[in-house]
PDB file of N, CA and C in Angstrom:
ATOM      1  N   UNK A   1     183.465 171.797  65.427  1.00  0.00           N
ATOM      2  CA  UNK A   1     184.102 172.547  66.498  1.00  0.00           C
ATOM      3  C   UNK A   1     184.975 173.645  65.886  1.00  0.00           C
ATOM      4  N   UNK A   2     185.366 174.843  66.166  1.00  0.00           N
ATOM      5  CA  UNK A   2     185.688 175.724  66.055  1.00  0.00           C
ATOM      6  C   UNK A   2     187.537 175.561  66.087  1.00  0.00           C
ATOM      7  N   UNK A   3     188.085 176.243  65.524  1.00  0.00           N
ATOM      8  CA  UNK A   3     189.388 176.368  65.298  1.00  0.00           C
ATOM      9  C   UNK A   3     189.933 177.366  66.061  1.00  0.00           C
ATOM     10  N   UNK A   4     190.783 177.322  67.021  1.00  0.00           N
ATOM     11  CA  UNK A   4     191.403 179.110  67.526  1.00  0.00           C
ATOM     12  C   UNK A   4     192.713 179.145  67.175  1.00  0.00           C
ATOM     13  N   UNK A   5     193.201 179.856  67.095  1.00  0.00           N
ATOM     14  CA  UNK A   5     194.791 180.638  67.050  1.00  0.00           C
ATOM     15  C   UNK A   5     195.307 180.664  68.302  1.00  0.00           C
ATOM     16  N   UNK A   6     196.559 180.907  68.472  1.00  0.00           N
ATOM     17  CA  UNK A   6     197.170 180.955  70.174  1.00  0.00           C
ATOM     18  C   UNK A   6     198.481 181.471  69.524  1.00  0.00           C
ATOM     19  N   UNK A   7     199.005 182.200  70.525  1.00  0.00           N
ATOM     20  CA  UNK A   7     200.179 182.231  70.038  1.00  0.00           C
ATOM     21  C   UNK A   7     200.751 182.639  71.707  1.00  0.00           C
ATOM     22  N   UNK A   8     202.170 182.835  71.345  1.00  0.00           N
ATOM     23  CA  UNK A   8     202.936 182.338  72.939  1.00  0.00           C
ATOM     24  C   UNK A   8     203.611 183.885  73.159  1.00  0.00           C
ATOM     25  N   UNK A   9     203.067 184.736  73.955  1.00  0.00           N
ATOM     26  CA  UNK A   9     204.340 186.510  74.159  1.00  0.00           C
ATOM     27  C   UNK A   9     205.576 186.138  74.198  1.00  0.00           C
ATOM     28  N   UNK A  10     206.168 184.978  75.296  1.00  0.00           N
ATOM     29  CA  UNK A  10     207.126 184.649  75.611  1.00  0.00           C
ATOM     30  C   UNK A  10     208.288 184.589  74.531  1.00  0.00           C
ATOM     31  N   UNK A  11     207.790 183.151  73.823  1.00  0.00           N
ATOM     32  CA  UNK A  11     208.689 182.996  72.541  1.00  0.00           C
ATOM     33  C   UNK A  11     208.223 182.844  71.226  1.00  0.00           C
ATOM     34  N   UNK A  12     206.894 183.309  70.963  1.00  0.00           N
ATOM     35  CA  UNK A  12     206.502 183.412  69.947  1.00  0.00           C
ATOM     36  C   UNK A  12     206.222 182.484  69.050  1.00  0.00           C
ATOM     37  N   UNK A  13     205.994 181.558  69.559  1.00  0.00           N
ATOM     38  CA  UNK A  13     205.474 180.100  68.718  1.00  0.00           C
ATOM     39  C   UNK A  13     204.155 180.121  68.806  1.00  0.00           C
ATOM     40  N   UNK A  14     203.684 180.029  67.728  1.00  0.00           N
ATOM     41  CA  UNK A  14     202.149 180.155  66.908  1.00  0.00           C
ATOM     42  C   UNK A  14     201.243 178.904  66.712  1.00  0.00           C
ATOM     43  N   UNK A  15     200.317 178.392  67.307  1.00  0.00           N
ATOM     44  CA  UNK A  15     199.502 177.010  66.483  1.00  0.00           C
ATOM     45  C   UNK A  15     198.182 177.389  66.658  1.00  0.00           C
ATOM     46  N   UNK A  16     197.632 176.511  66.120  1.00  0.00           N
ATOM     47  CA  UNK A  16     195.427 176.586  66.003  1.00  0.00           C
ATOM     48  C   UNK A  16     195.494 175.435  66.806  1.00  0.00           C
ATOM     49  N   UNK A  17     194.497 174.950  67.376  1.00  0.00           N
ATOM     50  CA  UNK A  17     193.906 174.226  68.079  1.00  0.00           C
ATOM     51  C   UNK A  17     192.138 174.273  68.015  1.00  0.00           C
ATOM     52  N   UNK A  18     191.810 172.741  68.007  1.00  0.00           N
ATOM     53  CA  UNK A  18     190.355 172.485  67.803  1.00  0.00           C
ATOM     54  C   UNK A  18     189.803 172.549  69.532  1.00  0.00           C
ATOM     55  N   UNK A  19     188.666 173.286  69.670  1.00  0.00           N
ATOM     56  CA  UNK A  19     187.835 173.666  71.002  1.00  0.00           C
ATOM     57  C   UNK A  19     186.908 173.522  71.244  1.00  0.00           C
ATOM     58  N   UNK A  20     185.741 173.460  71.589  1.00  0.00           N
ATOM     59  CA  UNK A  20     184.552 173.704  71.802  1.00  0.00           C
ATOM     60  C   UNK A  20     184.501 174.656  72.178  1.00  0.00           C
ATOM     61  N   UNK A  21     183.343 175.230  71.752  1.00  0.00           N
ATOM     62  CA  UNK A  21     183.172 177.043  72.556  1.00  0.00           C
ATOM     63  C   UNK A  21     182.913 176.960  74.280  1.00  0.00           C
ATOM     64  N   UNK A  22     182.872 175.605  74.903  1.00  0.00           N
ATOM     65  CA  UNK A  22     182.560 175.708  76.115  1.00  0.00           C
ATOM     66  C   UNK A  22     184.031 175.164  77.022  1.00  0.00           C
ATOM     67  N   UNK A  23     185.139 174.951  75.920  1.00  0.00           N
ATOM     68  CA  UNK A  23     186.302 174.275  76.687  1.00  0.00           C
ATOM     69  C   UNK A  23     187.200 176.079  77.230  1.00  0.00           C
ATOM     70  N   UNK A  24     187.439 175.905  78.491  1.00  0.00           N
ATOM     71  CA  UNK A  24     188.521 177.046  79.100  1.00  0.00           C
ATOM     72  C   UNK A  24     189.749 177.697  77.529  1.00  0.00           C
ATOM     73  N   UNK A  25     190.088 178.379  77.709  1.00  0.00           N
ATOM     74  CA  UNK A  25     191.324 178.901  77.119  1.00  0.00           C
ATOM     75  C   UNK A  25     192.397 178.417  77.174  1.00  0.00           C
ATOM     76  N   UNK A  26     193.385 178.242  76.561  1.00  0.00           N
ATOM     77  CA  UNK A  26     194.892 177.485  76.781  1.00  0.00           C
ATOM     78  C   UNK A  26     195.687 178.823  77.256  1.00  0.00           C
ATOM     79  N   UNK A  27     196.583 178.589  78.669  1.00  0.00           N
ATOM     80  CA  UNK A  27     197.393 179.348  78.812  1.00  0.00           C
ATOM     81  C   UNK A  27     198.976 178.926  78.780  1.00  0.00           C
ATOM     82  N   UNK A  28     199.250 178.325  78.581  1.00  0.00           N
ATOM     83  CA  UNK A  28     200.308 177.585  79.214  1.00  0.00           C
ATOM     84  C   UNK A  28     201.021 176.805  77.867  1.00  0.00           C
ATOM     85  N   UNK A  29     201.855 177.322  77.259  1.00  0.00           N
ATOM     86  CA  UNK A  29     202.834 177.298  75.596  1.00  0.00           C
ATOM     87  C   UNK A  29     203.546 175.824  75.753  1.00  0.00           C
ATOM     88  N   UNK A  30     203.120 175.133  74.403  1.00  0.00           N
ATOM     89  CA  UNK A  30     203.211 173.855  74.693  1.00  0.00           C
ATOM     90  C   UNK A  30     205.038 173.942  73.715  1.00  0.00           C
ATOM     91  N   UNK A  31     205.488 174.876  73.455  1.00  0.00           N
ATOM     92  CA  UNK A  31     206.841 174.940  73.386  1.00  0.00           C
ATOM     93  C   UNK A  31     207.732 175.532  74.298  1.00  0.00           C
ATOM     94  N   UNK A  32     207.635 176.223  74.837  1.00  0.00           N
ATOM     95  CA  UNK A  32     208.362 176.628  76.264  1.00  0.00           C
ATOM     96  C   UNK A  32     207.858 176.749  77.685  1.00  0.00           C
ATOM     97  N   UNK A  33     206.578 175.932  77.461  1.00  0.00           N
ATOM     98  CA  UNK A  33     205.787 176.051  79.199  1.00  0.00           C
ATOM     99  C   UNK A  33     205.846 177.437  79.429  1.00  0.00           C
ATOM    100  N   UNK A  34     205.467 178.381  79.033  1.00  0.00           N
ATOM    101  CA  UNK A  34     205.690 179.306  80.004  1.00  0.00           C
ATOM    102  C   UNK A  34     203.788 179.970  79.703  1.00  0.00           C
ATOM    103  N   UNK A  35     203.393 180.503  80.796  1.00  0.00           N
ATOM    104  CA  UNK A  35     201.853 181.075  80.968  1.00  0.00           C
ATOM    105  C   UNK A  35     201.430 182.201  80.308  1.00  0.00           C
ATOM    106  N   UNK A  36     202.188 182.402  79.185  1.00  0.00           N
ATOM    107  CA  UNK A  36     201.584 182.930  78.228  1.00  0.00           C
ATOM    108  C   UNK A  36     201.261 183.067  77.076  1.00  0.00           C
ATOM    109  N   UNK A  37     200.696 181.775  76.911  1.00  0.00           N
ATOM    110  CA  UNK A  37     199.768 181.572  75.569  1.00  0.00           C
ATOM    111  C   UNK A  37     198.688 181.795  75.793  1.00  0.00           C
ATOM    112  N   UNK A  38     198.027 182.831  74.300  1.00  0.00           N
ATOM    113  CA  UNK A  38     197.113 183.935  74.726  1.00  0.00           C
ATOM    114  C   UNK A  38     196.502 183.268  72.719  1.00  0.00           C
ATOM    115  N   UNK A  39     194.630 183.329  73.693  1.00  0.00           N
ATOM    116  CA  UNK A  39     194.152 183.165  72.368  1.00  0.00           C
ATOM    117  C   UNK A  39     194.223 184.246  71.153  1.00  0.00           C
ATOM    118  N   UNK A  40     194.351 184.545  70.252  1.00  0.00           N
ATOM    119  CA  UNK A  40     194.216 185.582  69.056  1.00  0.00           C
ATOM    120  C   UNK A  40     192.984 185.723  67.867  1.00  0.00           C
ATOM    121  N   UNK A  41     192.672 186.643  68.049  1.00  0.00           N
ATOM    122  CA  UNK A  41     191.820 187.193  67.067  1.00  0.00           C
ATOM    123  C   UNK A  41     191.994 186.649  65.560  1.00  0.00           C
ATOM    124  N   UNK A  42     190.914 186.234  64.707  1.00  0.00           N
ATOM    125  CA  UNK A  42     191.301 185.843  62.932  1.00  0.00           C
ATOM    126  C   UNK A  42     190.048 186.077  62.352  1.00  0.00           C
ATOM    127  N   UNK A  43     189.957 186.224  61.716  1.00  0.00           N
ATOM    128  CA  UNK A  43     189.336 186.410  60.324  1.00  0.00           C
ATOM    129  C   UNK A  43     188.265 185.205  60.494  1.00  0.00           C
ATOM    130  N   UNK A  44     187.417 185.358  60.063  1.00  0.00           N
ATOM    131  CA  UNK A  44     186.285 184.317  59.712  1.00  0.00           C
ATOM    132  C   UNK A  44     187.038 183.348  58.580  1.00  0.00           C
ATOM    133  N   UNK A  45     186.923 182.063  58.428  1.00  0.00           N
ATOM    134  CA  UNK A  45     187.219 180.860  57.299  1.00  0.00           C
ATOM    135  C   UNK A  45     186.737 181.364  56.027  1.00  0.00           C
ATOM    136  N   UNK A  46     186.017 181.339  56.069  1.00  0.00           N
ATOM    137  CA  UNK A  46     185.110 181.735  54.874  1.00  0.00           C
ATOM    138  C   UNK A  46     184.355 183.268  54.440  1.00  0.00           C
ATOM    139  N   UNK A  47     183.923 183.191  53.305  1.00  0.00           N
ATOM    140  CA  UNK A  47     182.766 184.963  53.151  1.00  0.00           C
ATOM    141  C   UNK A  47     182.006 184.625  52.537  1.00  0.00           C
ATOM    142  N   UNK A  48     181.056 185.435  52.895  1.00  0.00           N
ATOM    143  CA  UNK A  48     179.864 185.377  52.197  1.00  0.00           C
ATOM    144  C   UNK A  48     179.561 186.416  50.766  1.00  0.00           C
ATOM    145  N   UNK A  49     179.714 185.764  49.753  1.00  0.00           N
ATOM    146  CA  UNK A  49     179.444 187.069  48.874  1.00  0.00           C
ATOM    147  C   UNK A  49     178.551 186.985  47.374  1.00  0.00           C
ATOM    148  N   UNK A  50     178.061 188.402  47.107  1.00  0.00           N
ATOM    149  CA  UNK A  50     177.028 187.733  46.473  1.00  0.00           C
ATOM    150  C   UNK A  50     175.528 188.220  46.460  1.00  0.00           C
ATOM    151  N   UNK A  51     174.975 188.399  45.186  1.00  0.00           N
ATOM    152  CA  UNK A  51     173.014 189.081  45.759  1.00  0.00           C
ATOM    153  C   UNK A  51     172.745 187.861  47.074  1.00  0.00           C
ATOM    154  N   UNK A  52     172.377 187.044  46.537  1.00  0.00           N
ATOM    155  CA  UNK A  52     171.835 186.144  47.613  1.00  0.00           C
ATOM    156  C   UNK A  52     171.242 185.025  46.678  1.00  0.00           C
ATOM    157  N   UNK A  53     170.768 184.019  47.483  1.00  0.00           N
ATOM    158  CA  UNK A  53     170.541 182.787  46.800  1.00  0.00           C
ATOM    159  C   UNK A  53     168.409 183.392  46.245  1.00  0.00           C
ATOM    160  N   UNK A  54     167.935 183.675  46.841  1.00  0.00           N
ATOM    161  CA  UNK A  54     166.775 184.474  46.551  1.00  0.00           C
ATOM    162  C   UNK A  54     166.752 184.843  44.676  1.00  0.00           C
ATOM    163  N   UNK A  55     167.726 185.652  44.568  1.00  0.00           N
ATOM    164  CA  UNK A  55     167.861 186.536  43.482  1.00  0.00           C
ATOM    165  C   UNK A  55     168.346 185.038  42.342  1.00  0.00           C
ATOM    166  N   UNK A  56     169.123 184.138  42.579  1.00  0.00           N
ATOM    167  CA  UNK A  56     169.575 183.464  41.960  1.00  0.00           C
ATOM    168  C   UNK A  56     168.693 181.617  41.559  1.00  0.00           C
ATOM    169  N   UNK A  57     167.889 181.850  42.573  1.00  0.00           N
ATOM    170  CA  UNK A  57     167.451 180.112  42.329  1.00  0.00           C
ATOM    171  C   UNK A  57     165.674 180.644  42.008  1.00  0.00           C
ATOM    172  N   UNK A  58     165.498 181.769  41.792  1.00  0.00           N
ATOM    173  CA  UNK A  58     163.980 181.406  41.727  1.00  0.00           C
ATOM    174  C   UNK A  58     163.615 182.895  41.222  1.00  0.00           C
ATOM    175  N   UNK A  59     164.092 183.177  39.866  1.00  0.00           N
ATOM    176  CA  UNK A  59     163.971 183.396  38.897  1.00  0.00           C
ATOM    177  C   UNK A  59     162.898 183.360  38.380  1.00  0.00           C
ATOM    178  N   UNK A  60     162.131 184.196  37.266  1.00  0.00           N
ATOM    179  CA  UNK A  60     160.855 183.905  36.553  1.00  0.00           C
ATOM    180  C   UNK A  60     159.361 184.713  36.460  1.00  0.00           C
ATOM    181  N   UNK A  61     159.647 184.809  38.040  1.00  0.00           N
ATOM    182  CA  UNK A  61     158.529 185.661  38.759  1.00  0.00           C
ATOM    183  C   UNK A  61     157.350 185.676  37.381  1.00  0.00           C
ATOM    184  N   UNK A  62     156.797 186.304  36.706  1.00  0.00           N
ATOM    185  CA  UNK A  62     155.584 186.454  36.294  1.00  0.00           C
ATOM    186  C   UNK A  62     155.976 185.261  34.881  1.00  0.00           C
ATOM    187  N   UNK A  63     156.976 185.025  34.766  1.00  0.00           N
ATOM    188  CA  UNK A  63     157.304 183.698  33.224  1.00  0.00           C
ATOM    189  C   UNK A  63     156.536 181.897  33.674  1.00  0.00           C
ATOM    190  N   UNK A  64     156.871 182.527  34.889  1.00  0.00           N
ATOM    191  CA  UNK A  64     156.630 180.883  35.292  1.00  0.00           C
ATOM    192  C   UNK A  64     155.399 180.617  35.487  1.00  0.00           C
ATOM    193  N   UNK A  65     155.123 179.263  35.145  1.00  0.00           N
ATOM    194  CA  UNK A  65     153.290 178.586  34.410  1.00  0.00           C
ATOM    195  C   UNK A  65     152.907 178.606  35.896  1.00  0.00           C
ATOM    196  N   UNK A  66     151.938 178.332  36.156  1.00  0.00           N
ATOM    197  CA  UNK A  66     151.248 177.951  37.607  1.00  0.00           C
ATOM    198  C   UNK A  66     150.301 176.873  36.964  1.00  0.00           C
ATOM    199  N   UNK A  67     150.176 175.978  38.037  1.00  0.00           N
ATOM    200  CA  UNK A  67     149.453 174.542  37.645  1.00  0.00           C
ATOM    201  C   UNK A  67     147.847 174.899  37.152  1.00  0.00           C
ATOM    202  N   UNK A  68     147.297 176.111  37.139  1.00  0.00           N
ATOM    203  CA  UNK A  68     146.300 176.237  36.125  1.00  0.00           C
ATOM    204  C   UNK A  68     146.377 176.773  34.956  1.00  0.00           C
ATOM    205  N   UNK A  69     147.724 176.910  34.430  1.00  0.00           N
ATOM    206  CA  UNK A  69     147.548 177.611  33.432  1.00  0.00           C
ATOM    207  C   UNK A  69     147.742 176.316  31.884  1.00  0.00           C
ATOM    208  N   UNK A  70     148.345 174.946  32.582  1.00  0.00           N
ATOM    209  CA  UNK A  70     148.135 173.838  31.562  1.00  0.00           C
ATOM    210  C   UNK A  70     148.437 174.089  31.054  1.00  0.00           C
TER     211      UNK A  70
END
């Protein structure tokens, strides 16, 4: 399940919370009750970086034996 950010306009208290992409939005600031806790934008967890796994696991191209060559 996915992680979101929230943070509160009101008083500015910040937490993540675990969601399903199909659960509603949290509005409502579980430090001052007040209706505006608003989800926030972040960065992906992780990156991807790198040629690619292609370039790296299969290597050889014309070196490598083929089962007739014995």
């Amino acid at each position: 399940m996915p992680i979101y950010a929230y943070r509160c306009a009101a008083c500015g208290y910040s937490d993540e919370h675990i969601q399903k992409m199909s659960d509603d939005a949290l509005h409502v600031c579980p430090a001052c009750h007040a209706s505006s806790y608003e989800k926030q934008l972040t960065a992906a967890g992780f990156q991807l970086k790198g040629s690619g796994w292609y370039v790296t696991d299969f290597k050889g191209g014309s070196s490598s034996k083929s089962p007739s060559d014995g």
